[in-house]
Protein backbone atom coordinates (compact mmCIF):
# COMPACT_ATOMS: atom_id res chain seq x y z
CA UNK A 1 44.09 23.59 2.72
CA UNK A 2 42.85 26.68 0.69
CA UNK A 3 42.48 24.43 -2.13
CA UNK A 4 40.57 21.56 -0.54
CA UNK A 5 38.08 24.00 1.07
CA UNK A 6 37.32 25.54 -2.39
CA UNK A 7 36.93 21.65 -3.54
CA UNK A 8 34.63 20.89 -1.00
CA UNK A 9 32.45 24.15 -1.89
CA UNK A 10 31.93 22.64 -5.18
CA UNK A 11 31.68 19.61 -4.43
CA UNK A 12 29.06 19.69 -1.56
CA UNK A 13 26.00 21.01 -3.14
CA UNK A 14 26.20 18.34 -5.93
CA UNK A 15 25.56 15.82 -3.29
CA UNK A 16 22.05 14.97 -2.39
CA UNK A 17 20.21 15.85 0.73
CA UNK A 18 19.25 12.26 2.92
CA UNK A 19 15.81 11.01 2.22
CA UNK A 20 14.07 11.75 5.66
CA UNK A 21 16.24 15.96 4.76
CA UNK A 22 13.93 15.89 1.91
CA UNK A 23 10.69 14.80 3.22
CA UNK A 24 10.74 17.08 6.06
CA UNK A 25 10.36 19.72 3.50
CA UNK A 26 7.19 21.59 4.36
CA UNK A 27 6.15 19.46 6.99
CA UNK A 28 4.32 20.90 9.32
CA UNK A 29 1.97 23.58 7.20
CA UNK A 30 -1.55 23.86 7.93
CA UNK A 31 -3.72 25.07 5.18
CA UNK A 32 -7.56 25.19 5.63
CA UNK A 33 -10.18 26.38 2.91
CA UNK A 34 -13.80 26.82 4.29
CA UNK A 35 -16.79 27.49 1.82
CA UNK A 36 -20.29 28.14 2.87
CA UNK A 37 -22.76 28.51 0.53
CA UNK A 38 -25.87 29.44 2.02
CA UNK A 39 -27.77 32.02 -0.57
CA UNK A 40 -28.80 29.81 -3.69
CA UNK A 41 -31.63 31.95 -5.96
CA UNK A 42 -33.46 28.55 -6.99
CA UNK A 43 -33.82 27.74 -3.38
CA UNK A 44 -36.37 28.71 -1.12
CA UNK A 45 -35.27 29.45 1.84
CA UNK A 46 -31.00 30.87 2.66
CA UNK A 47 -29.40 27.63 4.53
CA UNK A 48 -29.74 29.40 8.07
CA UNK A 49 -26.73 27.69 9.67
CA UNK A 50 -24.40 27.55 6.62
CA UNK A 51 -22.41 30.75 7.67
CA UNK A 52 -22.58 30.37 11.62
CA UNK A 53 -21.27 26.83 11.23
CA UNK A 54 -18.52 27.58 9.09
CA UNK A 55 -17.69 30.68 11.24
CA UNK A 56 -17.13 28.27 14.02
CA UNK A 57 -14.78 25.60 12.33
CA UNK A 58 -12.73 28.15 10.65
CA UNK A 59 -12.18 29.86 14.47
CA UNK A 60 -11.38 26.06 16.06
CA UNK A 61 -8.76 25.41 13.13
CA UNK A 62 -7.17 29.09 13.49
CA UNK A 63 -6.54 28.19 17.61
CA UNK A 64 -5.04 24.80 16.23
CA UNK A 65 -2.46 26.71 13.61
CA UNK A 66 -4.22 26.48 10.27
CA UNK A 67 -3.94 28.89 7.81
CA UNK A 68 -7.62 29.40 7.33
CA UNK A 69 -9.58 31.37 4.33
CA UNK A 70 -13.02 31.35 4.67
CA UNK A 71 -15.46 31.90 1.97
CA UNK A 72 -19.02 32.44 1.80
CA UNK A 73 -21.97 32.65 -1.09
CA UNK A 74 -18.79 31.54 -3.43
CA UNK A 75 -20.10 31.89 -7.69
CA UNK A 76 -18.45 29.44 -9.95
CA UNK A 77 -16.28 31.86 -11.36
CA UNK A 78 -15.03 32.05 -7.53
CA UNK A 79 -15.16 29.14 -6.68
CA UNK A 80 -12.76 27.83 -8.99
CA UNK A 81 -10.58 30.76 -8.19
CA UNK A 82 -10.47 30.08 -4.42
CA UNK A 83 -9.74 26.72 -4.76
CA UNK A 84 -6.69 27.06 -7.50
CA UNK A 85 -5.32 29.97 -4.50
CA UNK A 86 -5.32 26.79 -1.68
CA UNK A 87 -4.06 24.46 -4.05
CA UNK A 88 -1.18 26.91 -4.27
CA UNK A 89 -0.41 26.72 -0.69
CA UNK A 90 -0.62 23.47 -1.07
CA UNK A 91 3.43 22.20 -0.60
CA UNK A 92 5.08 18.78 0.27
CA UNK A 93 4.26 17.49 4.21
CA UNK A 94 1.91 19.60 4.18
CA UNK A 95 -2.02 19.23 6.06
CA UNK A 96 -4.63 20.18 4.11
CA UNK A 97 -8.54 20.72 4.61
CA UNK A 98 -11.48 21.23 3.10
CA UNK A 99 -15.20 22.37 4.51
CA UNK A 100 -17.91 22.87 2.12
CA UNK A 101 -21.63 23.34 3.17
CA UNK A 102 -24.22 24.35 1.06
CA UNK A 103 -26.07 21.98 -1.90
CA UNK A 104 -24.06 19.50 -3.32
CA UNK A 105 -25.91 16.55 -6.15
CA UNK A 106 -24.40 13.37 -7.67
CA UNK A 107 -23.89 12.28 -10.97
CA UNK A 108 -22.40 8.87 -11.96
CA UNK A 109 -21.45 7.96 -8.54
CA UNK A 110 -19.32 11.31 -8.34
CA UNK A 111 -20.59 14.11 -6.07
CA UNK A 112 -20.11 17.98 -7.38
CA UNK A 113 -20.70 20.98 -4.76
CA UNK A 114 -23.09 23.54 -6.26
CA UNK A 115 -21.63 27.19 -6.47
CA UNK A 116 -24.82 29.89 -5.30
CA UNK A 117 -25.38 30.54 -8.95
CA UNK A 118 -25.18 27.13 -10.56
CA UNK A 119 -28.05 27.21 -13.35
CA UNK A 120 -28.50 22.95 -13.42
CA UNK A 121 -31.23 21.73 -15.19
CA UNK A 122 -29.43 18.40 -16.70
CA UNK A 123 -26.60 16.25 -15.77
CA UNK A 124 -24.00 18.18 -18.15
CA UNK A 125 -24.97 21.14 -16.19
CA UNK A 126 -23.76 19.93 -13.04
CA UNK A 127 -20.31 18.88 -14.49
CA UNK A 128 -20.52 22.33 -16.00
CA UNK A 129 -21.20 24.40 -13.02
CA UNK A 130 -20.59 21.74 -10.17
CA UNK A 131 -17.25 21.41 -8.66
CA UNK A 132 -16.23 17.85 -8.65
CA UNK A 133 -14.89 16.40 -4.68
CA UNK A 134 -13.35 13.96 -5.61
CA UNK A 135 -11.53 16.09 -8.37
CA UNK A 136 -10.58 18.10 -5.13
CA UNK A 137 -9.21 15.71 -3.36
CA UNK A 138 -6.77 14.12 -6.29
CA UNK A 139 -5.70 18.02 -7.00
CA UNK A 140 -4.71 18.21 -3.30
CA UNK A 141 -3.05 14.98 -3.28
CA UNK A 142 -1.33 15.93 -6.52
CA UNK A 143 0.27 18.92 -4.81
CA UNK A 144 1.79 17.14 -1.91
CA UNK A 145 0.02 16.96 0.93
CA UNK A 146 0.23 14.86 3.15
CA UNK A 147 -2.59 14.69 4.86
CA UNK A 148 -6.28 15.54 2.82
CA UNK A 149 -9.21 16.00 4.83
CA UNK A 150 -12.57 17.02 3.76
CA UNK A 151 -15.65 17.87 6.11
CA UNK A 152 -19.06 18.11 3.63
CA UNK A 153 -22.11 19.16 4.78
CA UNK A 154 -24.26 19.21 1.38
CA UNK A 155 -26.65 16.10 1.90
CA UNK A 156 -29.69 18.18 1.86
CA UNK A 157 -32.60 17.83 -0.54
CA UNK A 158 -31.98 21.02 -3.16
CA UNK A 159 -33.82 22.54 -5.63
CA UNK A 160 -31.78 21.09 -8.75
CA UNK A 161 -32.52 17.14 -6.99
CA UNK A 162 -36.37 17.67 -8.44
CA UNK A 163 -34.64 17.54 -11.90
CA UNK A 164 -33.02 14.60 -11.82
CA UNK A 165 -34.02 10.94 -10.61
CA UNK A 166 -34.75 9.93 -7.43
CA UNK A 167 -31.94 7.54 -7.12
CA UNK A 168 -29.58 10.11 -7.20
CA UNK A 169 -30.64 11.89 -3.47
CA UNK A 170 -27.87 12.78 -1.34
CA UNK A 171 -24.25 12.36 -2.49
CA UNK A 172 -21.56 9.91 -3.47
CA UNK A 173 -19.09 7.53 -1.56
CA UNK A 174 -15.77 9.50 -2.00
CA UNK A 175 -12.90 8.14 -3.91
CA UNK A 176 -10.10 8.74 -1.02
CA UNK A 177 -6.30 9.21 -2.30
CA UNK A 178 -3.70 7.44 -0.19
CA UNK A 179 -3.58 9.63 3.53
CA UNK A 180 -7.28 11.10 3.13
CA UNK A 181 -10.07 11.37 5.84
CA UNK A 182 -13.73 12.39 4.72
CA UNK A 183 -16.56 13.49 6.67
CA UNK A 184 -19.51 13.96 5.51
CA UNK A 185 -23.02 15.07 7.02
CA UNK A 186 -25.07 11.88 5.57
CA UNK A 187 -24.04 8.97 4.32
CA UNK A 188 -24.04 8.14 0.30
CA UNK A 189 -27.39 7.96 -1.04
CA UNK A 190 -29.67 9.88 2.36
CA UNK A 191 -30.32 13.22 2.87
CA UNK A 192 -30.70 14.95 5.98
CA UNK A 193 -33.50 17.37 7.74
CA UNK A 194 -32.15 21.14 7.37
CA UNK A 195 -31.15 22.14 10.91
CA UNK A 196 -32.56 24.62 12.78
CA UNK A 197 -30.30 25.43 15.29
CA UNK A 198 -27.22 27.54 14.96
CA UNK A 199 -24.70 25.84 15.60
CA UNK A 200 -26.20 22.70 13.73
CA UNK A 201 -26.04 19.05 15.41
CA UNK A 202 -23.65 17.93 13.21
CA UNK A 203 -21.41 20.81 13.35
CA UNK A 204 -21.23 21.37 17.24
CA UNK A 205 -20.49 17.98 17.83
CA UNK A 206 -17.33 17.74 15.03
CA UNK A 207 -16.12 20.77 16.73
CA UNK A 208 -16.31 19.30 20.32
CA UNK A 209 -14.62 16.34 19.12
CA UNK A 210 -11.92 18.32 17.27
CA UNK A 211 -10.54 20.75 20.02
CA UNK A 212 -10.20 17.33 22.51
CA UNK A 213 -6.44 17.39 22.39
CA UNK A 214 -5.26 13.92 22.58
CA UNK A 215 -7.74 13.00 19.75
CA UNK A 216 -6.61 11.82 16.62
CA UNK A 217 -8.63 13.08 13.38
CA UNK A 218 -10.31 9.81 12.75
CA UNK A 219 -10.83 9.76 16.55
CA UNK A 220 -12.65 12.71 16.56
CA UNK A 221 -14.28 12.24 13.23
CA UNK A 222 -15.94 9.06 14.54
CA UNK A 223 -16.62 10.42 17.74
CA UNK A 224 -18.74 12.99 16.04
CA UNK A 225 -20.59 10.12 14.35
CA UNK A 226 -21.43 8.39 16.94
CA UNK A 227 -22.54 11.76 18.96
CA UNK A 228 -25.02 12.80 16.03
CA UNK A 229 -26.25 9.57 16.22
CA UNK A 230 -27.49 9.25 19.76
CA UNK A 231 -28.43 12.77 19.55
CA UNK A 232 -30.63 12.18 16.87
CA UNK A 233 -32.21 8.97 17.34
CA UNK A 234 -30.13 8.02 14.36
CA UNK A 235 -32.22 10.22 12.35
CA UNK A 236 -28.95 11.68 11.23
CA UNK A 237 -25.69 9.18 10.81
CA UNK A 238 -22.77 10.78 9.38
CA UNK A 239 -19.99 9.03 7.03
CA UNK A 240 -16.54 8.55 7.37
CA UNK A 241 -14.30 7.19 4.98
CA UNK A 242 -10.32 7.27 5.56
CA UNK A 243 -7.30 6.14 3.71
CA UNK A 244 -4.34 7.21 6.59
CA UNK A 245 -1.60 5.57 7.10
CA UNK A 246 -0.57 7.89 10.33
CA UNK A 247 -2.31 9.57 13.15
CA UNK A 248 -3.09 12.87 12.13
CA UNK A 249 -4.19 15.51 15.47
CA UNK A 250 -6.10 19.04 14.80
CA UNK A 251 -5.56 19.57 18.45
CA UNK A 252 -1.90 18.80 18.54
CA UNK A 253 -1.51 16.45 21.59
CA UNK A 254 -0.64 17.92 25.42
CA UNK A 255 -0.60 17.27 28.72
CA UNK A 256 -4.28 17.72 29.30
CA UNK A 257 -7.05 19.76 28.75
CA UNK A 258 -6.05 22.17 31.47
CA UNK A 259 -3.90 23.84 29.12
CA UNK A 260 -6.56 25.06 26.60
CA UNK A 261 -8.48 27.21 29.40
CA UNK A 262 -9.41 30.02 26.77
CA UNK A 263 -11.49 27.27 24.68
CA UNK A 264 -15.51 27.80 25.30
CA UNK A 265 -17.69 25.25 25.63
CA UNK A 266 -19.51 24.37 22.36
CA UNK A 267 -23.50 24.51 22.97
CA UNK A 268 -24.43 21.44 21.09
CA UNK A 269 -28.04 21.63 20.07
CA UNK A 270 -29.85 18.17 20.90
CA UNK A 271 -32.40 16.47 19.55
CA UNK A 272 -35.34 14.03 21.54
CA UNK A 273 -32.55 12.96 23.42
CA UNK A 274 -34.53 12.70 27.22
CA UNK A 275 -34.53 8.43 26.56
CA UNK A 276 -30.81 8.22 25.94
CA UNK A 277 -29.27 11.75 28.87
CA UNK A 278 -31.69 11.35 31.46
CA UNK A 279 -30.81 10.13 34.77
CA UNK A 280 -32.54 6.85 35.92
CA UNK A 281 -35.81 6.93 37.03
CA UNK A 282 -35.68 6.45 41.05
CA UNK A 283 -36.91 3.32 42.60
CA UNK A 284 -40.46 3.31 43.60
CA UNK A 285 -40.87 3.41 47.70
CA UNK A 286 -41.61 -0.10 49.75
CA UNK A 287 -44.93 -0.68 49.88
């Protein structure tokens, strides 16, 4: 007996683990890098809801169990930094997310988000300086996770755009790795009006959709397009482009909303939207 049980001791680490052992391995981890970029020296003005809005998604992803680092007025040096410290989290099963708002530009049909010190004055100065998304997005895919979202909110007209040629306003349709979901503000090609509220449209309404807790991802990421929509005339559409191949929840699903009672509501700011909210107009009297 003493001699099989020694056997077996050797024997049973040689002998591999089942496949669905082995997936399961980091399953489960959240990781969430947030970068807002809101103080640019070539632009005029700070973006004024940069910070507030990513101060908001990074709390709603903290309540739903991410590992959140948030990160604002990011140089390239930084930049570059920050992002090789997530993709290092970064394990097998694991969810992974990405919010960047600030200036992004295209080039070639691939969009790069602007660090606050870019110095871009020619299109190998954005692949310099720029940080390429869809780069991202392959590096977090390339690391194991199993689920890649990315929420951008760069599709603003920036100082660097005047440089370049018209055609190349806004930013580019995202190359999406198998299991990715994109967001972004605008879609490929438009720009959008710089907010002035704080939270902006755009944000307040993602973040309503994403604490709804029997809401899938591309549920809520839809929902939100569909909200800024009607909230804005259509002035403002955003894009979404997904590649799952499962549901994916931020609010993990429950019973009901009753048991989230500590969530506050999020003020969404609203824009000309009397025609589509108000109540009917009552009937006139009998003559």
């Amino acid at each position: 007996m003493l001699l099989l049980a020694c056997l077996a001791a050797i024997v049973l680490p040689l002998v591999p683990l089942p496949a669905c052992a082995q997936a399961t391995i980091g399953a489960g981890r959240r990781f969430a890098l947030l970068i807002a970029n809101a103080r640019y020296p070539d632009a005029k003005a700070p973006l004024a809801a940069i910070g507030r809005d990513a101060r908001l998604l990074a709390d709603e992803l903290r309540r739903h169990e991410f590992d959140v680092d948030l990160r604002e007025n990011v140089t390239r040096e930084d930049m570059q930094s920050v992002l090789d410290g997530f993709y290092g989290k970064i394990n097998a099963g694991s969810a992974a997310f990405l919010y960047f708002g600030g200036y992004g530009i295209q080039v070639n049909r691939q969009t790069f988000l602007l660090p606050v010190n870019a110095q871009v004055w020619s299109e190998t100065e954005v692949r310099k300086d720029g940080i390429s998304l869809d780069g991202v997005l392959a590096e977090m895919n390339r690391r194991g996770a199993r689920v890649k979202i990315a929420v951008v909110d760069a599709a603003r007209e920036n100082p660097y755009e005047r440089r370049f040629r018209a055609s190349w306003a806004g930013l580019a349709p995202v190359d999406t790795p198998e299991g990715t979901l994109v967001l972004l503000a605008a879609p490929p090609g438009k720009l959008v009006r710089e907010p002035t509220a704080e939270p902006s449209l755009f944000m307040g309404e993602l973040v309503k959709e994403l604490r709804t807790p029997n809401l899938s991802a591309e549920e809520a990421f839809a929902h939100t397009r569909m909200g800024v929509s009607r909230a804005s005339n259509t002035e403002q559409v955003p894009w979404v482009s997904s590649s799952l191949i499962e549901e994916f929840h931020v609010a993990k699903p429950s019973a009901g909303a009753a048991s989230q009672p500590d969530l506050a509501p999020v003020r969404v700011p609203r824009a000309r939207t009397t025609a589509l909210n108000a109540p009917p107009a009552a009937a006139p009297p009998p003559a």
